[in-house]
Structure formats: C-alpha cells, structure tokens
N, C-alpha and C. Protein backbone atom coordinates (compact mmCIF):
# COMPACT_ATOMS: atom_id res chain seq x y z
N UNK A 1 0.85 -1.17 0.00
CA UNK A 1 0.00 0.00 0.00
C UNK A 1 0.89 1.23 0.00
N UNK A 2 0.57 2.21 -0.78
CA UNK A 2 1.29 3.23 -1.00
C UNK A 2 0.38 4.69 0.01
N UNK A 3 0.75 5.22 0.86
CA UNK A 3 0.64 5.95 1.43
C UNK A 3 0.48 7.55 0.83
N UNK A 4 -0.26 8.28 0.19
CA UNK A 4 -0.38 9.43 -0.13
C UNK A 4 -0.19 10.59 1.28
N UNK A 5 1.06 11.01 1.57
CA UNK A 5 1.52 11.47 2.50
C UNK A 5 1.10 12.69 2.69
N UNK A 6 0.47 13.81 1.18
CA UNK A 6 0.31 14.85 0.73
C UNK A 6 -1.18 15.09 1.38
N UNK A 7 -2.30 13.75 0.77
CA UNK A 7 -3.44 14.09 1.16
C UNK A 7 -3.80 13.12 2.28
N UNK A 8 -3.20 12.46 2.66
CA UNK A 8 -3.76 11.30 4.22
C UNK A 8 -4.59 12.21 5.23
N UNK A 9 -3.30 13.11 5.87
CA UNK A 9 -4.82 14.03 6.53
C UNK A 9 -5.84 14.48 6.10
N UNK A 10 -5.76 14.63 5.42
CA UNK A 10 -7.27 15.02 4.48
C UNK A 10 -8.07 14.24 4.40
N UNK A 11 -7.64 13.29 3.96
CA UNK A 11 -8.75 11.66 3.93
C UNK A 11 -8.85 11.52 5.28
N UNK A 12 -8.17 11.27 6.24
CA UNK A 12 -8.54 11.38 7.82
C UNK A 12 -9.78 11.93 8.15
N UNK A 13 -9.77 13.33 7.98
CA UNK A 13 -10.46 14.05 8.60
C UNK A 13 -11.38 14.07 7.65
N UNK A 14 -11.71 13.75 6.26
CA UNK A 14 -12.67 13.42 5.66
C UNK A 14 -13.82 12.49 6.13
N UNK A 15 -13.04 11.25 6.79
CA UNK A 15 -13.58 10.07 6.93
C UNK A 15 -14.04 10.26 8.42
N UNK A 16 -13.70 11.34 9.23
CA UNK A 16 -13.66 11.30 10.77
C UNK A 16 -15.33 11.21 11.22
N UNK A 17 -16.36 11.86 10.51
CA UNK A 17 -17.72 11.50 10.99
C UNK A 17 -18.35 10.26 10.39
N UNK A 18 -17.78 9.31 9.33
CA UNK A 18 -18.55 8.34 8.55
C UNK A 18 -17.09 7.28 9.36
N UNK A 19 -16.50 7.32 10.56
CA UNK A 19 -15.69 6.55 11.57
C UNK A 19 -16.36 6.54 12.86
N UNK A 20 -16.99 7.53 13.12
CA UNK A 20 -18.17 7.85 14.12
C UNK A 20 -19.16 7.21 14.19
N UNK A 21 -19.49 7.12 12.86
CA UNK A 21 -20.77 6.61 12.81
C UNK A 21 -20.85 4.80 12.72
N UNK A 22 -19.69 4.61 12.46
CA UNK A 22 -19.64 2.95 12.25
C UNK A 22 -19.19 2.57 13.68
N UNK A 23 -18.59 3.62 14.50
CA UNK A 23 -18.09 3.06 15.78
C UNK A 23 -19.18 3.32 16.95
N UNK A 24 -20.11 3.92 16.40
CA UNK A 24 -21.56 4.01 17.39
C UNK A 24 -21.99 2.79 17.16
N UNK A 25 -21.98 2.03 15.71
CA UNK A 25 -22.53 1.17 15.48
C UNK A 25 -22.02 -0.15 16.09
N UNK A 26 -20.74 -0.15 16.33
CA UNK A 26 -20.03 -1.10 17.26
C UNK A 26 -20.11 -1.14 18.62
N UNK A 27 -20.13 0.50 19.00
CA UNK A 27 -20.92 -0.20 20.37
C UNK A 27 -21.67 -0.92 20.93
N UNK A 28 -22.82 -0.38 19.86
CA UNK A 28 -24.62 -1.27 20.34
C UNK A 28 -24.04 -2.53 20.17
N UNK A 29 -23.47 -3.08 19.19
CA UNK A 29 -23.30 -4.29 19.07
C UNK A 29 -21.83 -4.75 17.97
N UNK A 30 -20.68 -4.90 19.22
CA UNK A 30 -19.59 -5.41 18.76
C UNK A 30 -19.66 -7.30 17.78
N UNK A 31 -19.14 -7.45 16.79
CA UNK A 31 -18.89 -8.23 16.56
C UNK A 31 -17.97 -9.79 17.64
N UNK A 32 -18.62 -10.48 17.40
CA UNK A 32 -18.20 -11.64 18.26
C UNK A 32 -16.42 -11.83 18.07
N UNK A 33 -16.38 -11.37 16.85
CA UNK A 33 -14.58 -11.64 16.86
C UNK A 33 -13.93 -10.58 16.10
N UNK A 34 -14.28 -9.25 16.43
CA UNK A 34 -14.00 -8.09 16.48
C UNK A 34 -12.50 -8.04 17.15
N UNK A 35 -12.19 -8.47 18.09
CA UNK A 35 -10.75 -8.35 18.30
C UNK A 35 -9.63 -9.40 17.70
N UNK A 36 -10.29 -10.65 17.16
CA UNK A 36 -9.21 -11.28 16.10
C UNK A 36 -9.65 -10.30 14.81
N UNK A 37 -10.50 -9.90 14.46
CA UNK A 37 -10.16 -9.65 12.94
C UNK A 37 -9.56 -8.15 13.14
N UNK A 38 -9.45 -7.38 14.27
CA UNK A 38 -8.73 -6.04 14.08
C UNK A 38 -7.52 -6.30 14.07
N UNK A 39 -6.40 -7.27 15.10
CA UNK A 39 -5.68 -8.35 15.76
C UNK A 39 -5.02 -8.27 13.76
N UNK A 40 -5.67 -8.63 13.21
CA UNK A 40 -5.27 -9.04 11.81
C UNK A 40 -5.33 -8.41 10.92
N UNK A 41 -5.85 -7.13 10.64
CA UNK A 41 -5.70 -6.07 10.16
C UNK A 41 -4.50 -5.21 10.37
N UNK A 42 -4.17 -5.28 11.75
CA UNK A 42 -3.38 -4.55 12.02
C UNK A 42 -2.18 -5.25 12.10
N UNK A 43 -2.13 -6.66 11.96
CA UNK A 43 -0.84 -7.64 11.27
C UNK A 43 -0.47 -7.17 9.84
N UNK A 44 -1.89 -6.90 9.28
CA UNK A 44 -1.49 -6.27 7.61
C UNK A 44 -1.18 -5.67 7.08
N UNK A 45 -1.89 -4.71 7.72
CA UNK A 45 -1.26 -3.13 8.03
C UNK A 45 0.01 -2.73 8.05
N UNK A 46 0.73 -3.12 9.15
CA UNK A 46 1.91 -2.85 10.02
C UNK A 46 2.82 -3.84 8.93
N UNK A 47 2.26 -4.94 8.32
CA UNK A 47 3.36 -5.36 6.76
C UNK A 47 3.75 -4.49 6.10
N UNK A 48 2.83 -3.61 5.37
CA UNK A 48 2.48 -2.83 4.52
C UNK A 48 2.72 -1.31 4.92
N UNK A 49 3.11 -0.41 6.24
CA UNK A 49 3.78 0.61 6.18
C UNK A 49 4.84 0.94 7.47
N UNK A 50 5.73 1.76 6.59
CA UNK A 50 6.82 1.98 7.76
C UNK A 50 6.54 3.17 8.46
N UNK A 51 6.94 3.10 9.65
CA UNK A 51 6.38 4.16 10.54
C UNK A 51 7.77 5.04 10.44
N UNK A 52 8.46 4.81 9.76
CA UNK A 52 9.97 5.69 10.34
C UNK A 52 9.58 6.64 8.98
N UNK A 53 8.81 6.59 7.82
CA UNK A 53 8.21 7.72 6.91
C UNK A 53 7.73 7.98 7.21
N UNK A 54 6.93 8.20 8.35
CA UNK A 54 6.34 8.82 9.34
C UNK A 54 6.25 9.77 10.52
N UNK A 55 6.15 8.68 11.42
CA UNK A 55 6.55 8.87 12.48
C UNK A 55 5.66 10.46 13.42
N UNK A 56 4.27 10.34 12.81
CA UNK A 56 3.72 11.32 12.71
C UNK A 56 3.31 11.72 14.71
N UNK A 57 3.24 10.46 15.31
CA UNK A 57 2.86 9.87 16.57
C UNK A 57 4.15 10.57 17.85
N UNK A 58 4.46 10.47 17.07
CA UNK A 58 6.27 11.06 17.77
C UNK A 58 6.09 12.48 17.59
N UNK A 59 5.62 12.91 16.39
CA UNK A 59 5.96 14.85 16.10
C UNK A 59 4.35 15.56 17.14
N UNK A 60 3.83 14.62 17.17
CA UNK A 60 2.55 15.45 17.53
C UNK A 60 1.82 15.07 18.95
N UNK A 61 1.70 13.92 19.23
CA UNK A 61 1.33 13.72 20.78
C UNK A 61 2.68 13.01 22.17
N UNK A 62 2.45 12.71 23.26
CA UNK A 62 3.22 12.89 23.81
C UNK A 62 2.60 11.43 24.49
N UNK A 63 3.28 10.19 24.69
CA UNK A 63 2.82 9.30 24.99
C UNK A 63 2.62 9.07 26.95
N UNK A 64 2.23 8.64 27.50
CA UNK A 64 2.50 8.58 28.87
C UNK A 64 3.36 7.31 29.77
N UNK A 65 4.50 8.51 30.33
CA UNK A 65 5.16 7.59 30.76
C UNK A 65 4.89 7.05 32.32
N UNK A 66 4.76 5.71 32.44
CA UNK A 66 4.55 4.80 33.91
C UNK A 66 5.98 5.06 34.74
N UNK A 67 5.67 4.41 35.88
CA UNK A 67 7.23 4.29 36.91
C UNK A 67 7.98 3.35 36.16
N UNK A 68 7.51 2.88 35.81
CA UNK A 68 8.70 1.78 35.37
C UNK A 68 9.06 2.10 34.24
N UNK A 69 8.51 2.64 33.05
CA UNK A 69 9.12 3.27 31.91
C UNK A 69 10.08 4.06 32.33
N UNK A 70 10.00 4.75 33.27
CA UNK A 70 10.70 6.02 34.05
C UNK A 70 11.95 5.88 34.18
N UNK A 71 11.50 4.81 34.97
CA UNK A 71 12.80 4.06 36.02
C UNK A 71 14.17 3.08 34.70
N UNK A 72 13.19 2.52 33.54
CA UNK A 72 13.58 1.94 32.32
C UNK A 72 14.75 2.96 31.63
N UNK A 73 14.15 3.93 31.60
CA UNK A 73 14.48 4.86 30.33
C UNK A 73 15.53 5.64 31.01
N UNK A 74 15.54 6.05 32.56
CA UNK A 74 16.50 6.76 33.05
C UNK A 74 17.33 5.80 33.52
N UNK A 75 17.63 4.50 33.77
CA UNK A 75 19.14 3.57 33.32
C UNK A 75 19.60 3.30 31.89
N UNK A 76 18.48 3.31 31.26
CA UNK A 76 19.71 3.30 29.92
C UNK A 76 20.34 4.87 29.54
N UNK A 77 19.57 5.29 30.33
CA UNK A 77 20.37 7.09 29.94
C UNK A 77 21.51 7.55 30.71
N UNK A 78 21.15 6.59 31.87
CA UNK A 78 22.68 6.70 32.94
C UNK A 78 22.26 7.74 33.57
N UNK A 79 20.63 8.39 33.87
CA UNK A 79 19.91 9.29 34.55
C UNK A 79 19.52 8.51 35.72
N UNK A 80 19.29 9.37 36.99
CA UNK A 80 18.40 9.08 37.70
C UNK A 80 16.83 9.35 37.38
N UNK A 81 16.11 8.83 37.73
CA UNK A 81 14.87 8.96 37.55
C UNK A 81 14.64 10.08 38.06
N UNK A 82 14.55 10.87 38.79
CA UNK A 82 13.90 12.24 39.18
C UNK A 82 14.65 13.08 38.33
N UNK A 83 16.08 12.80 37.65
CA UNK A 83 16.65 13.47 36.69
C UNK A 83 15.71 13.56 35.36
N UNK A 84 15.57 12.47 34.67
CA UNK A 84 14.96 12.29 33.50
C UNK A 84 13.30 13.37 33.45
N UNK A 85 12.54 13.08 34.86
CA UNK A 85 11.73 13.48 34.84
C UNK A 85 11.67 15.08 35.25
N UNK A 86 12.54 15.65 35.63
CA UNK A 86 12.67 17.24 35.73
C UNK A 86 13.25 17.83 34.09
N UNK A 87 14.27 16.69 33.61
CA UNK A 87 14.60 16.93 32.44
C UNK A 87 13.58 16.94 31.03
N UNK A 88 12.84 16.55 30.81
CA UNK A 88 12.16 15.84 29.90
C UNK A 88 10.32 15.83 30.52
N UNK A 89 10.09 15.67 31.41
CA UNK A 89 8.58 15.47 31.84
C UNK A 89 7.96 16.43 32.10
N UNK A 90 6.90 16.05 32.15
CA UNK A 90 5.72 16.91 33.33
C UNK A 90 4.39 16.18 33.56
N UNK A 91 3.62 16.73 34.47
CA UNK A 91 2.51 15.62 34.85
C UNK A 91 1.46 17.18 34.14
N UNK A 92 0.51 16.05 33.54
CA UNK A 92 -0.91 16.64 32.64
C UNK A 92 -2.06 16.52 33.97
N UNK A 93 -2.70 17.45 32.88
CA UNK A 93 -4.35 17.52 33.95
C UNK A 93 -4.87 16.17 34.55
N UNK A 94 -4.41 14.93 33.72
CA UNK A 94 -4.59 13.79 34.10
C UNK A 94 -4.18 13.12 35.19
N UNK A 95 -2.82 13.83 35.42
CA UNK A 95 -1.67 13.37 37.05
C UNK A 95 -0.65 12.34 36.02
N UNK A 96 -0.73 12.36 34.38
CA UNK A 96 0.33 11.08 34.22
C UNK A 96 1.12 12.19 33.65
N UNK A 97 2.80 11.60 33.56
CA UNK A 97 3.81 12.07 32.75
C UNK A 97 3.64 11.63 31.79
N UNK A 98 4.07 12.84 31.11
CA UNK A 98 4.17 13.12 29.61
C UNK A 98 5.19 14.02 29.31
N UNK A 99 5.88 13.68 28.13
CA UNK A 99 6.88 14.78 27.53
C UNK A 99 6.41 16.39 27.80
N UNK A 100 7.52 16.80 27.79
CA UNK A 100 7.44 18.28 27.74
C UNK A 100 6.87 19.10 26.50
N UNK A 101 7.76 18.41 25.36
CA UNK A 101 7.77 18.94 23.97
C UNK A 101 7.22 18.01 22.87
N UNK A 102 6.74 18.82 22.02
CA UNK A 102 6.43 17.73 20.70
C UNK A 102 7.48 18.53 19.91
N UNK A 103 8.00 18.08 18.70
CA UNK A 103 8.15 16.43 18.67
C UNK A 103 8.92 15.72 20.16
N UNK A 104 9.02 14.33 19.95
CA UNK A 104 9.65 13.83 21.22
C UNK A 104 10.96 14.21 21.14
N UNK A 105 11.07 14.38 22.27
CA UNK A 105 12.92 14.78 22.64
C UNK A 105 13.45 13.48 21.97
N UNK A 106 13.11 12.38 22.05
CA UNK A 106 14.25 11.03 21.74
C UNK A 106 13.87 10.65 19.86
N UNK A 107 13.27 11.75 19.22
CA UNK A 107 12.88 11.16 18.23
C UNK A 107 14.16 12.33 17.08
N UNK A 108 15.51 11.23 16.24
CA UNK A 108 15.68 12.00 15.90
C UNK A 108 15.44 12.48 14.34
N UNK A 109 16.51 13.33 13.64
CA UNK A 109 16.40 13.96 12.28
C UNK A 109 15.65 13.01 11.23
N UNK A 110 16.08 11.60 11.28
CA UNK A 110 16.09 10.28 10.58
C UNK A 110 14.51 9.56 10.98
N UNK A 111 13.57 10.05 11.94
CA UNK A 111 13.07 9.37 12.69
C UNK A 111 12.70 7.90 13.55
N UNK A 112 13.76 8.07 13.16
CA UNK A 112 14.52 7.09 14.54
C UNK A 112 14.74 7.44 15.83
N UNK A 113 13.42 6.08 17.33
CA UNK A 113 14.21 6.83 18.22
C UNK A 113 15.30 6.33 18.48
N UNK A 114 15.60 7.77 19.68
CA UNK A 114 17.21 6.92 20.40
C UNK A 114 16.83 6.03 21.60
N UNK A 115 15.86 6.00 22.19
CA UNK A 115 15.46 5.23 23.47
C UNK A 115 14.64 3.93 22.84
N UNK A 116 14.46 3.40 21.16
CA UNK A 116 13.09 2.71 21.13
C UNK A 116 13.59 1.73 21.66
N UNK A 117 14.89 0.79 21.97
CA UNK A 117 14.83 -0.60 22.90
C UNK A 117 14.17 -0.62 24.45
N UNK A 118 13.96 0.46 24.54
CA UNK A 118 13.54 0.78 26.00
C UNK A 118 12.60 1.96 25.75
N UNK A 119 11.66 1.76 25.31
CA UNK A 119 10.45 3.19 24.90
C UNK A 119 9.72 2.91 25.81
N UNK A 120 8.33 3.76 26.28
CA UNK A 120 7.81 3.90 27.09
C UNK A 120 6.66 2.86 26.22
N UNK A 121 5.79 2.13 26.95
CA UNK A 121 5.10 0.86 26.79
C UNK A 121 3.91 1.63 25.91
N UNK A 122 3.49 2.38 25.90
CA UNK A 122 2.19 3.25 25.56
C UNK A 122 3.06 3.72 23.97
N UNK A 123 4.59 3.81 23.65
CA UNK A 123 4.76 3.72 22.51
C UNK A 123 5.08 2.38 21.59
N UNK A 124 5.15 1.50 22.68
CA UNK A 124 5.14 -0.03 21.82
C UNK A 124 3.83 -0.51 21.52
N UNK A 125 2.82 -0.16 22.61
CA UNK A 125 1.76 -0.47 21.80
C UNK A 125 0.81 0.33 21.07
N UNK A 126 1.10 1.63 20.46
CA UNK A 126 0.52 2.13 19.78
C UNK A 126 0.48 1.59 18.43
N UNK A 127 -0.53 2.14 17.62
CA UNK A 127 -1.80 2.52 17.94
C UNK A 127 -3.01 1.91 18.72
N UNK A 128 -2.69 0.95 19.42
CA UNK A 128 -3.53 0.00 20.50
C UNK A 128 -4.66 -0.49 19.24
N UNK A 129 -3.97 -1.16 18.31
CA UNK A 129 -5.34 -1.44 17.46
C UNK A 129 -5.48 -3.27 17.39
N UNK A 130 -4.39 -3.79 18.31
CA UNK A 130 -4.30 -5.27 18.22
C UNK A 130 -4.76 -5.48 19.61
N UNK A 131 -5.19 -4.69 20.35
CA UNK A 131 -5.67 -4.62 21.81
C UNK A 131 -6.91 -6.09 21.52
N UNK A 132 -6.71 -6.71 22.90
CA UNK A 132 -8.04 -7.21 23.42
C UNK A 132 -9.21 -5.72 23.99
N UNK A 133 -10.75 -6.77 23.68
CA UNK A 133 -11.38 -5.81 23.90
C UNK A 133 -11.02 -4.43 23.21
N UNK A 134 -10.89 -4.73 21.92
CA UNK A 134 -10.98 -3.23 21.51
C UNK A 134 -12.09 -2.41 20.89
N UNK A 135 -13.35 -2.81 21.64
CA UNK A 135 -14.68 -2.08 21.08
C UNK A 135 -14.36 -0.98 22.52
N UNK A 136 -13.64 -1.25 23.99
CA UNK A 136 -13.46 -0.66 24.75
C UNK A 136 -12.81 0.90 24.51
N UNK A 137 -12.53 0.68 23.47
CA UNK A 137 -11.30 2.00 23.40
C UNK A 137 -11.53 2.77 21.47
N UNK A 138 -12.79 2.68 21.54
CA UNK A 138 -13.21 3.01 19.91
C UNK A 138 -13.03 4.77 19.91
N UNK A 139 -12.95 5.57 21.21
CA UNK A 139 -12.38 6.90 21.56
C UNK A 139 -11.07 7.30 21.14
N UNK A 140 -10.45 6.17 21.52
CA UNK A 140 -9.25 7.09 21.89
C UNK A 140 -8.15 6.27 20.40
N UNK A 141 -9.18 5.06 19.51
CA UNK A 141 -8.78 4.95 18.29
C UNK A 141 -9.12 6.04 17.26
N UNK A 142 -10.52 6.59 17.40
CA UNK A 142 -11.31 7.52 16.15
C UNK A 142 -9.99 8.34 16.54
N UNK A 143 -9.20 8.96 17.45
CA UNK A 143 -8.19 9.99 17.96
C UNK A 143 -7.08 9.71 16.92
N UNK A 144 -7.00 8.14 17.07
CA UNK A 144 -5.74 7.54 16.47
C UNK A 144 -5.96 7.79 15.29
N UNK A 145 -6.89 7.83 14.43
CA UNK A 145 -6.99 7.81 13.06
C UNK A 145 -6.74 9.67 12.44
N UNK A 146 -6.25 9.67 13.15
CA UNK A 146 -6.54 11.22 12.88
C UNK A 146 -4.35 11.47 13.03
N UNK A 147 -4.09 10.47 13.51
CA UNK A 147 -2.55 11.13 14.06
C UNK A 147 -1.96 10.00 12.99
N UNK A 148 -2.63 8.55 13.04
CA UNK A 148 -1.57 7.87 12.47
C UNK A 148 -2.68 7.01 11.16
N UNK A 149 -1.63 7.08 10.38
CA UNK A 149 -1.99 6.71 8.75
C UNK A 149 -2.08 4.99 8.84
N UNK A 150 -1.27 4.02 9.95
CA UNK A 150 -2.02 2.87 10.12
C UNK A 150 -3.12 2.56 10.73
N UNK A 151 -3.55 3.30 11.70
CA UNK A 151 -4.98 3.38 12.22
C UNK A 151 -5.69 3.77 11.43
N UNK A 152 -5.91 4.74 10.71
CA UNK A 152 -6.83 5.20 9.38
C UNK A 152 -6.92 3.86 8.87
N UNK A 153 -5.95 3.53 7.82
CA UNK A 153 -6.39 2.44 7.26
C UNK A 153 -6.92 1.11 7.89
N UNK A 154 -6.53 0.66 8.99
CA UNK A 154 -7.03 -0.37 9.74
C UNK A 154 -8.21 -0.11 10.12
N UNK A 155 -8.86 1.19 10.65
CA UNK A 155 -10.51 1.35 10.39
C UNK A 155 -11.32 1.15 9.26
N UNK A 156 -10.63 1.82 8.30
CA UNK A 156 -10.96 2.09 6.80
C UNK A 156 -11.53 0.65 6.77
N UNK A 157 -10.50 -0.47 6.44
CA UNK A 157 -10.47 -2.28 6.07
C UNK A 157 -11.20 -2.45 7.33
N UNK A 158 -11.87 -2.10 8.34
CA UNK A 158 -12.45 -3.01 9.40
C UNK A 158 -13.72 -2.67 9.22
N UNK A 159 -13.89 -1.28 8.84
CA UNK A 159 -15.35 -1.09 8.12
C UNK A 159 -16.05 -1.93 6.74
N UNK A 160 -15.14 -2.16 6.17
CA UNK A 160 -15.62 -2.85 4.80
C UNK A 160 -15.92 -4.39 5.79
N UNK A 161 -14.89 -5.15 6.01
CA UNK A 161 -15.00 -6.16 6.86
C UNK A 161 -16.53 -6.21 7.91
N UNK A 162 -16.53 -5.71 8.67
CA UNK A 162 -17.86 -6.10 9.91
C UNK A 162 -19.06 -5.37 9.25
C-alpha cells in the first residue's frame, strides 16, 4: 500500500464523521470476533507501512510515561529517575507524565528513536489497534486515526470487513 503522504490528513479528517458513525454502530453491538479480525488487520497493516516515513505519533502527541518506563528509560540514559523526569517530563491535567515537547525529545532527524529498545510501553503499543477488547477503546482509536496513517487504514479495512 502506497501511502499518499500529501493528502492522508485530508482523507482522515474526511472520513472522521462516517468513523463515528460505524463506531456508534459497534458499540450497540460489537462483533463476536471483532478483536481477532482487528488483531489481523493490524498484522497487515503494520506489513504494509513503515512508521519511520512517518513517524507522525512522535511529532505530535506525547505518549504517557509509567514508573517503570521512568525508572527503564533513566538507566539506559545513565539518569536518575527524578533526573529524567525534571529533564524531559511533566505531569498533565490527568496526574500522568508526559513529555514536555512535541516532537519527542528522543525522536531523531532520521526518525529514529534513540530510546526505542527501552520506549515507554504506551509507545510499543501504539496505535492500540491489536488490543483485546478493543470495542473498549473506539475513543481514543477515532483519535488515532486522525494522528496515524495505520490506524486510518485499519478502520478504513475493518469497516468494509464487519
């Protein structure tokens, strides 16, 4: 699949109320195997594009980091943890850490990160689209489709599908 990089947001936000409307429709009533066939979409998907031509997830939101990401990310940096997090963090209206800055501090020129052997867990599993139970989180995917060009399409193919 070839990625139109020029107009994707556009098609995004084209598609953002006719994604609404199919994911109201999943509420009332999720498919019985709604999480193997997304599970597999998003196996197909993730064949089919590289996120480092991308990397749109990195320039624009700020993932949340746990204690143990914390604690992860400030030994391979040779930081203490209250270092990393005065350096680099802050806590959101939510109470979780999150980067300071977009793009990510660890994301560089190449988009490549420098921390991904040790990334914060909320960036390994993004776009959370192979999640169990993922009629649970049809919010904070319609979000995803809007930031990342494999979530778009993995809705796109899950709509034709169910």
């Amino acid at each position: 699949m070839a990625i139109d990089w020029t107009t994707w947001p556009e098609q995004a936000a084209n598609e953002r109320k006719s994604f609404q409307q199919f994911f109201k429709r999943l509420r009332r009533k999720p498919p019985r195997r709604l999480d193997e066939v997304t599970a597999g979409l998003h196996e197909a998907v993730f064949q089919e594009i590289d996120c480092l031509s991308c990397a749109n997830c990195c320039k624009t939101t700020s993932p949340i980091f746990r204690d143990k990401d914390i604690e992860r990310i400030a030994r391979h940096l040779g930081l203490r943890p209250a270092e990393l997090v005065q350096r680099h963090l802050h806590i959101d209206e939510d109470g979780d850490y999150v980067l300071n800055t977009a793009p990510c501090t660890f994301l560089d020129a190449d988009n490549y990160c420098s921390i991904y052997e040790v990334r914060p867990k909320a960036c390994r599993d993004y776009p959370h689209t192979d999640r169990k139970n993922f009629h649970q989180i049809l919010d904070l995917t319609l979000k995803n489709t809007q930031i990342c060009p494999a979530a778009f399409e993995i809705v796109k193919r899950l709509r034709e599908t169910v």
